[in-house]
Protein backbone atom coordinates (compact mmCIF):
# COMPACT_ATOMS: atom_id res chain seq x y z
CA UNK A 1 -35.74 -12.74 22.87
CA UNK A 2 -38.71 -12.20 20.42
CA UNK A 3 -41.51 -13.96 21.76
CA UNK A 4 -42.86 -17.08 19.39
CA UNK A 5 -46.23 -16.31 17.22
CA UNK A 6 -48.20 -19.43 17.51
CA UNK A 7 -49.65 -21.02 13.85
CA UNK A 8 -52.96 -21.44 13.50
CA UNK A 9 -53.69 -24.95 12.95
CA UNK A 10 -53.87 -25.66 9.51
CA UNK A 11 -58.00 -26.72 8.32
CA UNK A 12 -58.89 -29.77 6.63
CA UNK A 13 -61.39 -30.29 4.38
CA UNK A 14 -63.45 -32.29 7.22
CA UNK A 15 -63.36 -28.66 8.96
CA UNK A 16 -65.31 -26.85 6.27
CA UNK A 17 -68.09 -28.27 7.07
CA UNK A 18 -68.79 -26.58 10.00
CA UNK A 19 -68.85 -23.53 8.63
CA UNK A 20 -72.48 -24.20 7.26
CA UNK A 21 -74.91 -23.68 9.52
CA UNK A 22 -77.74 -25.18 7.51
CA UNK A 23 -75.50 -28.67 7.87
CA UNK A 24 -76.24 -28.61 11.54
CA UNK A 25 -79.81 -29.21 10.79
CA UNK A 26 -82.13 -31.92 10.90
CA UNK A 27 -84.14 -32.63 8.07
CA UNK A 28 -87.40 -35.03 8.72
CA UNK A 29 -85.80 -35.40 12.41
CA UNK A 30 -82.37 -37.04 10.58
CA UNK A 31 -79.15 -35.29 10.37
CA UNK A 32 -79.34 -33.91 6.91
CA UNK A 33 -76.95 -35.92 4.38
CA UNK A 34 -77.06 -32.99 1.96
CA UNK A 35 -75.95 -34.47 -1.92
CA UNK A 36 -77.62 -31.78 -4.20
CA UNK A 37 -75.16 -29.58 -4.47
CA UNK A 38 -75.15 -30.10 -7.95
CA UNK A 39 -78.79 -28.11 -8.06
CA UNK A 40 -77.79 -25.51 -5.87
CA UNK A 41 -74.75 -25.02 -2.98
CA UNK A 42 -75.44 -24.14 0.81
CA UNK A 43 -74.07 -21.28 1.80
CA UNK A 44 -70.74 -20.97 4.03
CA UNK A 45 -71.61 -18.53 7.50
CA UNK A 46 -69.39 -15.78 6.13
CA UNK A 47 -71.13 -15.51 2.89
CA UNK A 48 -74.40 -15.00 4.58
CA UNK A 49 -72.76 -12.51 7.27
CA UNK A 50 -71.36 -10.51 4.10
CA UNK A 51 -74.54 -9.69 3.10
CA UNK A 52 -76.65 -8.86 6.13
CA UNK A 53 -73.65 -7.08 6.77
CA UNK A 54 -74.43 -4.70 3.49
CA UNK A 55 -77.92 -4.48 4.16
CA UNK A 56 -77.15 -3.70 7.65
CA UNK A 57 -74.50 -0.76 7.55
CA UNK A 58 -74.37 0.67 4.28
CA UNK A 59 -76.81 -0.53 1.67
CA UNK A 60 -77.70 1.96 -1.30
CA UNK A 61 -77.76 1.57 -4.60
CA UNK A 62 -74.86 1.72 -6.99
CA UNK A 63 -72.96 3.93 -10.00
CA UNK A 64 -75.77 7.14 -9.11
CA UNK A 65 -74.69 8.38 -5.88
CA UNK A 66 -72.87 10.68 -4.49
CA UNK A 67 -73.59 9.78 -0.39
CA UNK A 68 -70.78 7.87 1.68
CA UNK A 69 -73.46 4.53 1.88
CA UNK A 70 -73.33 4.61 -2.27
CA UNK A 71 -69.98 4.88 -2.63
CA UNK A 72 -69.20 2.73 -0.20
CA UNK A 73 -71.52 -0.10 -1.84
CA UNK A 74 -70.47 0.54 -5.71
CA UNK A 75 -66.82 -0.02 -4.65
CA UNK A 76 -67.73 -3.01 -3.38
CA UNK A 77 -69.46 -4.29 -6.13
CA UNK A 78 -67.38 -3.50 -8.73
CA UNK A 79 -64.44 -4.71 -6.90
CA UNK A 80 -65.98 -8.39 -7.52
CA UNK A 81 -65.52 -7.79 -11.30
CA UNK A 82 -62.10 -8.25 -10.50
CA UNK A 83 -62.21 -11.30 -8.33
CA UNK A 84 -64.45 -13.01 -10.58
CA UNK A 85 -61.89 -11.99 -13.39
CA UNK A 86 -59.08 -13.52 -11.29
CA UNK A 87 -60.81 -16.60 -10.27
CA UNK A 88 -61.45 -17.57 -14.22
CA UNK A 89 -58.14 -16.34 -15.70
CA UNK A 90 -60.02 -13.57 -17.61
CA UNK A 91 -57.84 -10.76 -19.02
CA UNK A 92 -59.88 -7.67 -17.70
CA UNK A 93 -62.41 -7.05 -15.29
CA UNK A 94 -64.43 -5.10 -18.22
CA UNK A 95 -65.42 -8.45 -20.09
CA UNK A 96 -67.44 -9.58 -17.05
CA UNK A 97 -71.22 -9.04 -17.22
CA UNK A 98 -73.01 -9.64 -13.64
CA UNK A 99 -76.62 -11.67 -14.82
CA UNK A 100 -78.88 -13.41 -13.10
CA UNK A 101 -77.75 -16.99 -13.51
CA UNK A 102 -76.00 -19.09 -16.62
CA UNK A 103 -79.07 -18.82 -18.00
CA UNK A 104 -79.38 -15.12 -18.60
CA UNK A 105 -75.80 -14.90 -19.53
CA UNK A 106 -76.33 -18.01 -22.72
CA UNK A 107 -79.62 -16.03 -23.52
CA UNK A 108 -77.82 -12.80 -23.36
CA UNK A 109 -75.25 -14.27 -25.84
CA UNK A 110 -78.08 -15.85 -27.92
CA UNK A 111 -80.33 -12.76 -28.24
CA UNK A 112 -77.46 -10.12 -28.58
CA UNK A 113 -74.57 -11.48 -30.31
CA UNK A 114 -76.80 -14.77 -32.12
CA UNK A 115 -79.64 -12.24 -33.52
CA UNK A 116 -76.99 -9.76 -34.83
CA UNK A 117 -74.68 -12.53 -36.49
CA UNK A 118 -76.84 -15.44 -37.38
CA UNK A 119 -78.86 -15.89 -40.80
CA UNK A 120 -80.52 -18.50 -42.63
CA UNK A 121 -77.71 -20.92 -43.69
CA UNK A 122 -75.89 -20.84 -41.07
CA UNK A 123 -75.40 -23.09 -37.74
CA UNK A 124 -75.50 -23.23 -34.39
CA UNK A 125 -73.10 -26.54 -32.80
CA UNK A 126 -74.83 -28.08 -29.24
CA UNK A 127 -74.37 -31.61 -27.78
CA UNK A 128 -76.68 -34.00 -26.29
CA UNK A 129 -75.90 -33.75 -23.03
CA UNK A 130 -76.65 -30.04 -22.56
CA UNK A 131 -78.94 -28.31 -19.64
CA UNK A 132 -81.97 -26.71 -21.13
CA UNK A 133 -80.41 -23.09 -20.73
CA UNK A 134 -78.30 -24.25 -23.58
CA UNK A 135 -80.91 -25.78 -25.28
CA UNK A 136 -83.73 -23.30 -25.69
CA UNK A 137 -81.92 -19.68 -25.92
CA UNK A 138 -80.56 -21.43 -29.34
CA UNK A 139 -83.58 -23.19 -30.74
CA UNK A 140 -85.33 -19.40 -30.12
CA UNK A 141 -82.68 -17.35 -32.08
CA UNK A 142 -82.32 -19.93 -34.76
CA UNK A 143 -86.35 -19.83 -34.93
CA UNK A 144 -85.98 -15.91 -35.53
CA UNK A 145 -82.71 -16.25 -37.55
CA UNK A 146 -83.26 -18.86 -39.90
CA UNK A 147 -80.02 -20.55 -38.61
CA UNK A 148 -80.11 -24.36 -38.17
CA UNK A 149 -79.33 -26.60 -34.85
CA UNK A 150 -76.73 -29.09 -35.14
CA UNK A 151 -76.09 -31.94 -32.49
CA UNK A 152 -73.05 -33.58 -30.96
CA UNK A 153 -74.07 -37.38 -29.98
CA UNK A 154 -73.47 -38.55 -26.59
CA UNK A 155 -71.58 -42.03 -26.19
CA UNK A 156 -73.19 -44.85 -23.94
CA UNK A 157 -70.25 -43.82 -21.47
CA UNK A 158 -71.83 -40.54 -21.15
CA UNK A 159 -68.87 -38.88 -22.93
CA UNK A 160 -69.31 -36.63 -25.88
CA UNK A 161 -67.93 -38.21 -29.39
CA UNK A 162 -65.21 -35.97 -30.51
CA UNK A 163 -65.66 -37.31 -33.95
CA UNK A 164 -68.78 -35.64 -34.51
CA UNK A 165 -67.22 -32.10 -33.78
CA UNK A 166 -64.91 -32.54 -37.05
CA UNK A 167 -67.88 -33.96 -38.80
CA UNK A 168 -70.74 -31.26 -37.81
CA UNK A 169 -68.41 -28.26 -37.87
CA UNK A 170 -67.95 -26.72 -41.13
CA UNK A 171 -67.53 -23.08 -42.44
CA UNK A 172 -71.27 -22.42 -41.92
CA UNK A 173 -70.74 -22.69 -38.32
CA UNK A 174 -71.12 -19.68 -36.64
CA UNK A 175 -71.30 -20.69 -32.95
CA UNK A 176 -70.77 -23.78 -30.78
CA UNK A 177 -71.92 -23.79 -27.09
CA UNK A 178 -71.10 -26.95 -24.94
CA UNK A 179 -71.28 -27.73 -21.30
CA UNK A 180 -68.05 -27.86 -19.62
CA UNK A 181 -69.08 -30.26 -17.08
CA UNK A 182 -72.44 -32.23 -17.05
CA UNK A 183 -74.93 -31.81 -14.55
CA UNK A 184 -76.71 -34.50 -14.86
CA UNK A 185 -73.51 -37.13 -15.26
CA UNK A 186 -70.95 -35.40 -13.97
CA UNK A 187 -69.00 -35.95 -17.20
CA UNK A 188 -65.75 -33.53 -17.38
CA UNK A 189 -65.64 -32.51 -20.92
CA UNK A 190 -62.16 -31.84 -22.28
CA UNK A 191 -62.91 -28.10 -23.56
CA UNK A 192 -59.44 -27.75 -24.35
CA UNK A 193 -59.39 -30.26 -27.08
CA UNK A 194 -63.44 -29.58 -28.24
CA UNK A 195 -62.37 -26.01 -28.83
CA UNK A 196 -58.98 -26.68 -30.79
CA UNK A 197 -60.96 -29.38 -32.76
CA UNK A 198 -63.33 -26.72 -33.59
CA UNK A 199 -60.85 -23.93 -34.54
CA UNK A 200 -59.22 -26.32 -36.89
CA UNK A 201 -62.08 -27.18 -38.84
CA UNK A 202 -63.06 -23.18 -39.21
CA UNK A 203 -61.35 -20.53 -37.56
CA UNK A 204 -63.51 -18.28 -37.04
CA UNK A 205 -65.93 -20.09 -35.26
CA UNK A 206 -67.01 -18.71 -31.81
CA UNK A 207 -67.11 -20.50 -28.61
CA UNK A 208 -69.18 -20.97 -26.05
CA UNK A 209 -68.82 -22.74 -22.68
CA UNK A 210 -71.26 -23.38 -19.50
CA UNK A 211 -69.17 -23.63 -16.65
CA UNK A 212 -71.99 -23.68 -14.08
CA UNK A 213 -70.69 -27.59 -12.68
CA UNK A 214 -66.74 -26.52 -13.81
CA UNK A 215 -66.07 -23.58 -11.53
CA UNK A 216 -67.29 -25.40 -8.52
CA UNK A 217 -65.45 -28.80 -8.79
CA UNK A 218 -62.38 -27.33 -9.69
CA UNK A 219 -59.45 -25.00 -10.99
CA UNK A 220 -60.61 -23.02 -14.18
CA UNK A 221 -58.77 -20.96 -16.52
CA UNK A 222 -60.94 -19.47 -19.76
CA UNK A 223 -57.47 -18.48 -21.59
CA UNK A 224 -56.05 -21.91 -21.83
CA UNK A 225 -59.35 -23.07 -22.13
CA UNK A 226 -59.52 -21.14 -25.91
CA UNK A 227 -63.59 -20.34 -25.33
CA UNK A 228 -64.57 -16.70 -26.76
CA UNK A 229 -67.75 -16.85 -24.02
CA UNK A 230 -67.94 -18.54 -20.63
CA UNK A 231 -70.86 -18.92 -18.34
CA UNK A 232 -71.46 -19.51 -14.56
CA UNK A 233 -73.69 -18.94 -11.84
CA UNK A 234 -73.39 -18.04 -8.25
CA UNK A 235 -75.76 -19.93 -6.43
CA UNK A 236 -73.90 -23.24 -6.99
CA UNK A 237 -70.44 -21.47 -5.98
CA UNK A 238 -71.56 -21.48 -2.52
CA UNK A 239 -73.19 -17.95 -3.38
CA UNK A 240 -76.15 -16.66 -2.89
CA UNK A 241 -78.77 -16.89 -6.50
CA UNK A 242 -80.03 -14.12 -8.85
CA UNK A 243 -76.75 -13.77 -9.77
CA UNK A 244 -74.31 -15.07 -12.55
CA UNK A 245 -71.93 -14.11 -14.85
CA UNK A 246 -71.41 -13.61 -18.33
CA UNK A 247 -67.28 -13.76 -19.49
CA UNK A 248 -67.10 -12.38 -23.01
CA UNK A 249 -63.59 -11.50 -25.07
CA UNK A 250 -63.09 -7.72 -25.44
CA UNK A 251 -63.70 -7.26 -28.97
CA UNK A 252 -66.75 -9.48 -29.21
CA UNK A 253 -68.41 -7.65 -26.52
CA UNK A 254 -67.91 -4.40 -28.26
CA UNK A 255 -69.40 -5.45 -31.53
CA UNK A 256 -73.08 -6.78 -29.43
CA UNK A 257 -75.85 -4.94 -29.23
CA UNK A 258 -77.61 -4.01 -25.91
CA UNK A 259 -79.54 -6.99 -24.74
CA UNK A 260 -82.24 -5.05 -22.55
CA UNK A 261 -82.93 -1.35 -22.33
CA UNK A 262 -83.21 0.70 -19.10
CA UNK A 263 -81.00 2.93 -16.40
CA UNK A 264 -77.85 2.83 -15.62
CA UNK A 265 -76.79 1.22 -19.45
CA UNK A 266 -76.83 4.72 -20.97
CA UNK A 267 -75.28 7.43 -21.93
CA UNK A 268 -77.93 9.90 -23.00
CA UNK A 269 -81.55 9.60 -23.87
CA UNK A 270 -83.98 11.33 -25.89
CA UNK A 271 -87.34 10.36 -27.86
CA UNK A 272 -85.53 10.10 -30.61
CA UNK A 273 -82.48 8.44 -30.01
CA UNK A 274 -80.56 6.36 -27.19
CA UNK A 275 -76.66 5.65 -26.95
CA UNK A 276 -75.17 3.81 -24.92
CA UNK A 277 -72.42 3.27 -22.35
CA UNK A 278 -69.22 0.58 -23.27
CA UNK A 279 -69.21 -3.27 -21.98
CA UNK A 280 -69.97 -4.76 -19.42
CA UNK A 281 -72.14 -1.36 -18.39
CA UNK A 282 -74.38 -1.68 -22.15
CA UNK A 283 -75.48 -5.17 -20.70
CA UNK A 284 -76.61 -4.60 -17.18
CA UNK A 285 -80.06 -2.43 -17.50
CA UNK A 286 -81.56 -1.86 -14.44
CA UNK A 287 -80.73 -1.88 -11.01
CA UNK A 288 -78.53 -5.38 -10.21
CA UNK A 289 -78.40 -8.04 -7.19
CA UNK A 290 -76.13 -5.56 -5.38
CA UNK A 291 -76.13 -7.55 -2.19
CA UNK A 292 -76.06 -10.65 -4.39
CA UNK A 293 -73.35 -9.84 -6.49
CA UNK A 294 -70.93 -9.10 -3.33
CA UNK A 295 -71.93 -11.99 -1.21
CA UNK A 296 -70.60 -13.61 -4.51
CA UNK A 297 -67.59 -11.93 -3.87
CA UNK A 298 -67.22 -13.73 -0.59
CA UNK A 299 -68.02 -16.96 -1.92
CA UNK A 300 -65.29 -16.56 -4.43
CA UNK A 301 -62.60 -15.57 -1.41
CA UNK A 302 -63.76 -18.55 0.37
CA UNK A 303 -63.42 -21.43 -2.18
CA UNK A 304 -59.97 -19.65 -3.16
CA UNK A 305 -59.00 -19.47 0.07
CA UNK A 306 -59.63 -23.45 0.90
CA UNK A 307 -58.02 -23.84 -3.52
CA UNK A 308 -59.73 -25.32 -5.96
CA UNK A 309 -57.46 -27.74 -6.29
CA UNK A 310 -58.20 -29.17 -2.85
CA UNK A 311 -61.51 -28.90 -3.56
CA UNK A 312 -61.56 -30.98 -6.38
CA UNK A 313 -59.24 -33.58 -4.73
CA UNK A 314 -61.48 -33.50 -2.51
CA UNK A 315 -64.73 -34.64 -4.40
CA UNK A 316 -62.66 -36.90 -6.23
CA UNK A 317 -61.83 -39.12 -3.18
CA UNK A 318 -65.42 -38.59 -2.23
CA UNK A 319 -66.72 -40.14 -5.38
CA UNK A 320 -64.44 -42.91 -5.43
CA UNK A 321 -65.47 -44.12 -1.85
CA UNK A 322 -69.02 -43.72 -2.62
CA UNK A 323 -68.90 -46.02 -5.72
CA UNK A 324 -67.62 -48.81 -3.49
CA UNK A 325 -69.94 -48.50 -0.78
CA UNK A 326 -72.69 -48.23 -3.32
CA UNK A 327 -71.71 -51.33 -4.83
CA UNK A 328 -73.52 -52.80 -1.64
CA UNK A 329 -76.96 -51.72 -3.32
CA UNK A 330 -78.14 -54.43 -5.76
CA UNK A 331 -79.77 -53.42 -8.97
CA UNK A 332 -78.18 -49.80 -9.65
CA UNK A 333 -77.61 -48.87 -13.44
CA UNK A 334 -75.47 -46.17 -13.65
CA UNK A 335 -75.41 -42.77 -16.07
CA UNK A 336 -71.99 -41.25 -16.63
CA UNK A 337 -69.20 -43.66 -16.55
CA UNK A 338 -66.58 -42.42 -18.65
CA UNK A 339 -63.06 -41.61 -16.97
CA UNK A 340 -63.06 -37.62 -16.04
CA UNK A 341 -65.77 -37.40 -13.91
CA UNK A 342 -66.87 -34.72 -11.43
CA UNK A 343 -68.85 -35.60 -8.30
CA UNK A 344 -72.14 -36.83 -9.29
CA UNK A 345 -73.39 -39.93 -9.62
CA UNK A 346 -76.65 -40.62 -11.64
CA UNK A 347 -78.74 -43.83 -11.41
CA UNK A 348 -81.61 -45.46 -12.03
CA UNK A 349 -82.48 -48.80 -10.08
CA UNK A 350 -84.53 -52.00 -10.82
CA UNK A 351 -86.72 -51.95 -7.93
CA UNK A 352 -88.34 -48.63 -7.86
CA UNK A 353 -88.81 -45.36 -9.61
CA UNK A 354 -86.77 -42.26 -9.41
CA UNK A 355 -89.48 -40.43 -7.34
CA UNK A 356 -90.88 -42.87 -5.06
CA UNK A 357 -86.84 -43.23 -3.88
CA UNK A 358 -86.37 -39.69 -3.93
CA UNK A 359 -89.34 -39.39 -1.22
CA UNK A 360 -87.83 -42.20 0.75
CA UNK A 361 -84.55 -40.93 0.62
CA UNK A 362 -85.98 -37.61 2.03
CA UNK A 363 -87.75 -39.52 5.31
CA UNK A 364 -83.95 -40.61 6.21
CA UNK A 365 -82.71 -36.67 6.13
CA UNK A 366 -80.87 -37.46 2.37
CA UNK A 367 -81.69 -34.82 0.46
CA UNK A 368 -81.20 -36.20 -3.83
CA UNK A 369 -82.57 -34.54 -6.85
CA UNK A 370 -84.73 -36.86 -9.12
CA UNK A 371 -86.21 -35.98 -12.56
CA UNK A 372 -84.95 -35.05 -15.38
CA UNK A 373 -82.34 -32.76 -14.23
CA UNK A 374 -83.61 -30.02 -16.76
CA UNK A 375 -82.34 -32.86 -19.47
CA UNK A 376 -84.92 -34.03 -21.19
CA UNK A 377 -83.28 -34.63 -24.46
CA UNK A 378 -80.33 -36.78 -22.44
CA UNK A 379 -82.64 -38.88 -20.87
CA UNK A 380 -84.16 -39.60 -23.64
CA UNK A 381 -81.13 -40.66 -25.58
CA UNK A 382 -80.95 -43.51 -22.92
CA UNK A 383 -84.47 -43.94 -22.89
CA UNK A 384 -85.33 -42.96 -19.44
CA UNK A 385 -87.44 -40.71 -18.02
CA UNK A 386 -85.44 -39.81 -14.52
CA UNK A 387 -82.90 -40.64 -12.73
CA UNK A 388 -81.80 -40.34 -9.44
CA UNK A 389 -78.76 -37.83 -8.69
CA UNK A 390 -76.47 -37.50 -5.80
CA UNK A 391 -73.79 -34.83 -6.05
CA UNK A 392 -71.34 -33.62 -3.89
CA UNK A 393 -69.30 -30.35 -2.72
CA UNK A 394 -66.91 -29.22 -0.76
CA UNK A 395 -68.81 -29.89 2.52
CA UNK A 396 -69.97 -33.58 1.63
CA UNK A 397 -68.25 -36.36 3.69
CA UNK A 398 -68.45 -40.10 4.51
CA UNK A 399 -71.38 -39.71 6.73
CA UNK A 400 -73.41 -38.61 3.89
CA UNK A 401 -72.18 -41.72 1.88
CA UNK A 402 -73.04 -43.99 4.26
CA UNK A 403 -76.77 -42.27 5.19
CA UNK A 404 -77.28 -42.56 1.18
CA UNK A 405 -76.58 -46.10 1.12
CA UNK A 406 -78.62 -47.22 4.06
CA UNK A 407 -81.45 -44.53 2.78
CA UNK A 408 -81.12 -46.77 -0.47
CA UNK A 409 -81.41 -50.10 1.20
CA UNK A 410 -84.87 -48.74 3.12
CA UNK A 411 -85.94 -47.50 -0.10
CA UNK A 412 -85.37 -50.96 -1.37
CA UNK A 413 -86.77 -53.21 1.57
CA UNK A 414 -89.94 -50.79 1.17
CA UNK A 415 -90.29 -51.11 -2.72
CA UNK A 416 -88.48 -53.97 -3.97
CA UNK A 417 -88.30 -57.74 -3.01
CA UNK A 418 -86.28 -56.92 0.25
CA UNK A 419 -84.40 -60.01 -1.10
């Protein structure tokens, strides 16, 4: 009689947490209540084994030699150009471009594919509610170009208005670049519906998404999405940062110009003249985050492995529960209250400032971002200055909630009436 094979018991989400180390940690002599995800991800134990495993047993640098550590290390590497295509729905591992961060990849786009295309007359289609890496790479090229910046209004709700798509997108559009998910409101745009919108009113416009927030709170796919360019970085996918990537469609990428000059990008040099290796190769001058870009790889295994899905379910109950308890905090205006939200909560309350909570917040072990959130022209659409930001991951649990809440009561005993 075959002998039984016993299951492994199947992991919850409450489970995942342990495999953080940095979560076991005190912080100010608290146990940390980590909520700034949203800024940048800890790191799961197998991510960070994956790459002091590389730098322990066969680091050497990629594509140039011919040794067993080399090879060893480009297969590696490349091998996450497929992963990353497969975790994004991309149709070849050739349209994705290993940067630094989102904000390499949208200047990449800007400086390559903006300075070749754009011209005076033409313009380039933002919203309100972007990050500044989506802010500045455009105001640059259109300063070089002569092209002019066009912006989609954000609703009190801290949705985008749709309306204003149809109305600012006309046949001098070249290029419109939204966030897929807010960072500082945790608003889910519906890029599906943006991008069709757009294509109706002028077909040929190109499309640009920053999925930094959208690849970590849940499933993405770029070819039902409709987007010509997608962005993301590592760091917040439970990666390690100084990497990112760049997603670009085929035939676009083969029209840009190099964005950088240096090894590795080329075919041949001379003094006189340069050419150049095909996409994604023409892009990536220089030696990359090797190490980075496969620890990546990991990360990617790991939040595919727990699904996306569950992830985002996940984050979803998460928020829910923490906008009851929170309800036990008077004087809380909140930032981001349309329906599709991700998890992140922004607010501002009536008895102190952003900072001075933020500081408080820290002597309890709750680690929140305050500022601006690298949103300057959001904030001042609702005429604030800061706000304070909790936001969540995969790791985040009830405990957390409940040390932000009574954080946020000390911070208001200490600063407000204590009434």
């Amino acid at each position: 009689m075959a002998k039984a094979v016993a299951q492994k018991p199947q992991r919850t989400m409450a489970d995942y947490r342990a495999d953080f180390p940095i979560l076991a940690k005190a912080m100010n002599g608290k146990p940390v209540a980590y909520l700034d995800t949203g800024a940048s991800a800890q790191k799961p134990q197998i991510v960070i084994d994956t790459m002091k495993d590389v730098m322990e047993t066969h680091y050497a640098n990629i594509h140039r030699g011919l040794y067993e550590f080399s090879q060893i290390t480009t297969t590696e590497f490349e091998a996450v150009r497929s992963k990353v295509a497969g975790f994004i729905g991309a149709g070849a591992a050739d349209e994705i471009i290993f940067t630094r961060n989102t904000t390499e990849a949208i200047n990449l786009v800007a400086q390559s594919w903006g300075r070749k295309v754009l011209q005076r007359g033409d313009d380039v289609v933002i919203t309100e509610m972007e990050h500044h890496a989506n802010i500045v790479p455009w105001q640059l090229v259109c300063g070089m170009t002569g092209a002019k910046l066009k912006v989609v209004p954000v609703n009190d709700d801290g949705t985008l208005n749709l309306a204003a798509f149809e109305h600012l997108v006309t046949d001098n559009t070249k290029i419109v670049s939204f966030v897929h998910v807010s960072n500082s409101l945790g608003t889910i745009n519906p890029a599906k519906k943006i991008i069709e919108i757009c294509k109706a009113k002028n077909p040929d416009v190109t499309m640009l998404v920053d999925g930094s927030q959208s690849v970590v709170h849940g499933p993405v796919n770029i070819q039902d999405i409709g987007c010509d360019f997608f962005a993301f970085t590592g760091h917040k996918l439970y990666g390690p940062t100084g990497v990112g990537v760049l997603w670009g469609r085929a035939d676009i990428l083969e029209r840009m110009p190099p964005y950088q000059g240096g090894g590795d990008m080329i075919e041949r040099v001379t003094f006189e003249k340069t050419s150049f290796k095909e996409a994604p190769a023409k892009f990536e001058a220089g030696t990359p985050a090797i190490v980075e870009v496969i620890g990546l790889g990991t990360a990617i295994d790991y939040v595919q492995g727990i699904g996306m899905a569950a992830i985002a379910a996940h984050e979803k109950s998460l928020f829910e529960y923490a906008m009851k308890e929170l309800a036990a905090v008077p004087g809380l205006t909140y930032y981001g209250t349309g329906p599709e939200k991700a998890g992140i909560i922004s607010f501002r309350a009536d008895w102190g400032h952003p900072s001075d909570i933020g500081m408080i917040l820290d002597q309890c072990g709750v680690a929140v971002r305050s500022g601006h959130h690298c949103c300057q022209p959001l904030m001042q659409r609702y005429g604030v200055e800061a706000t304070v930001r909790a936001s969540f991951g995969l790791y985040s649990n009830k405990d957390d909630i409940a040390a932000l809440v009574a954080g946020l009561q000390k911070a208001r005993s200490l600063l407000g009436s204590g009434t």
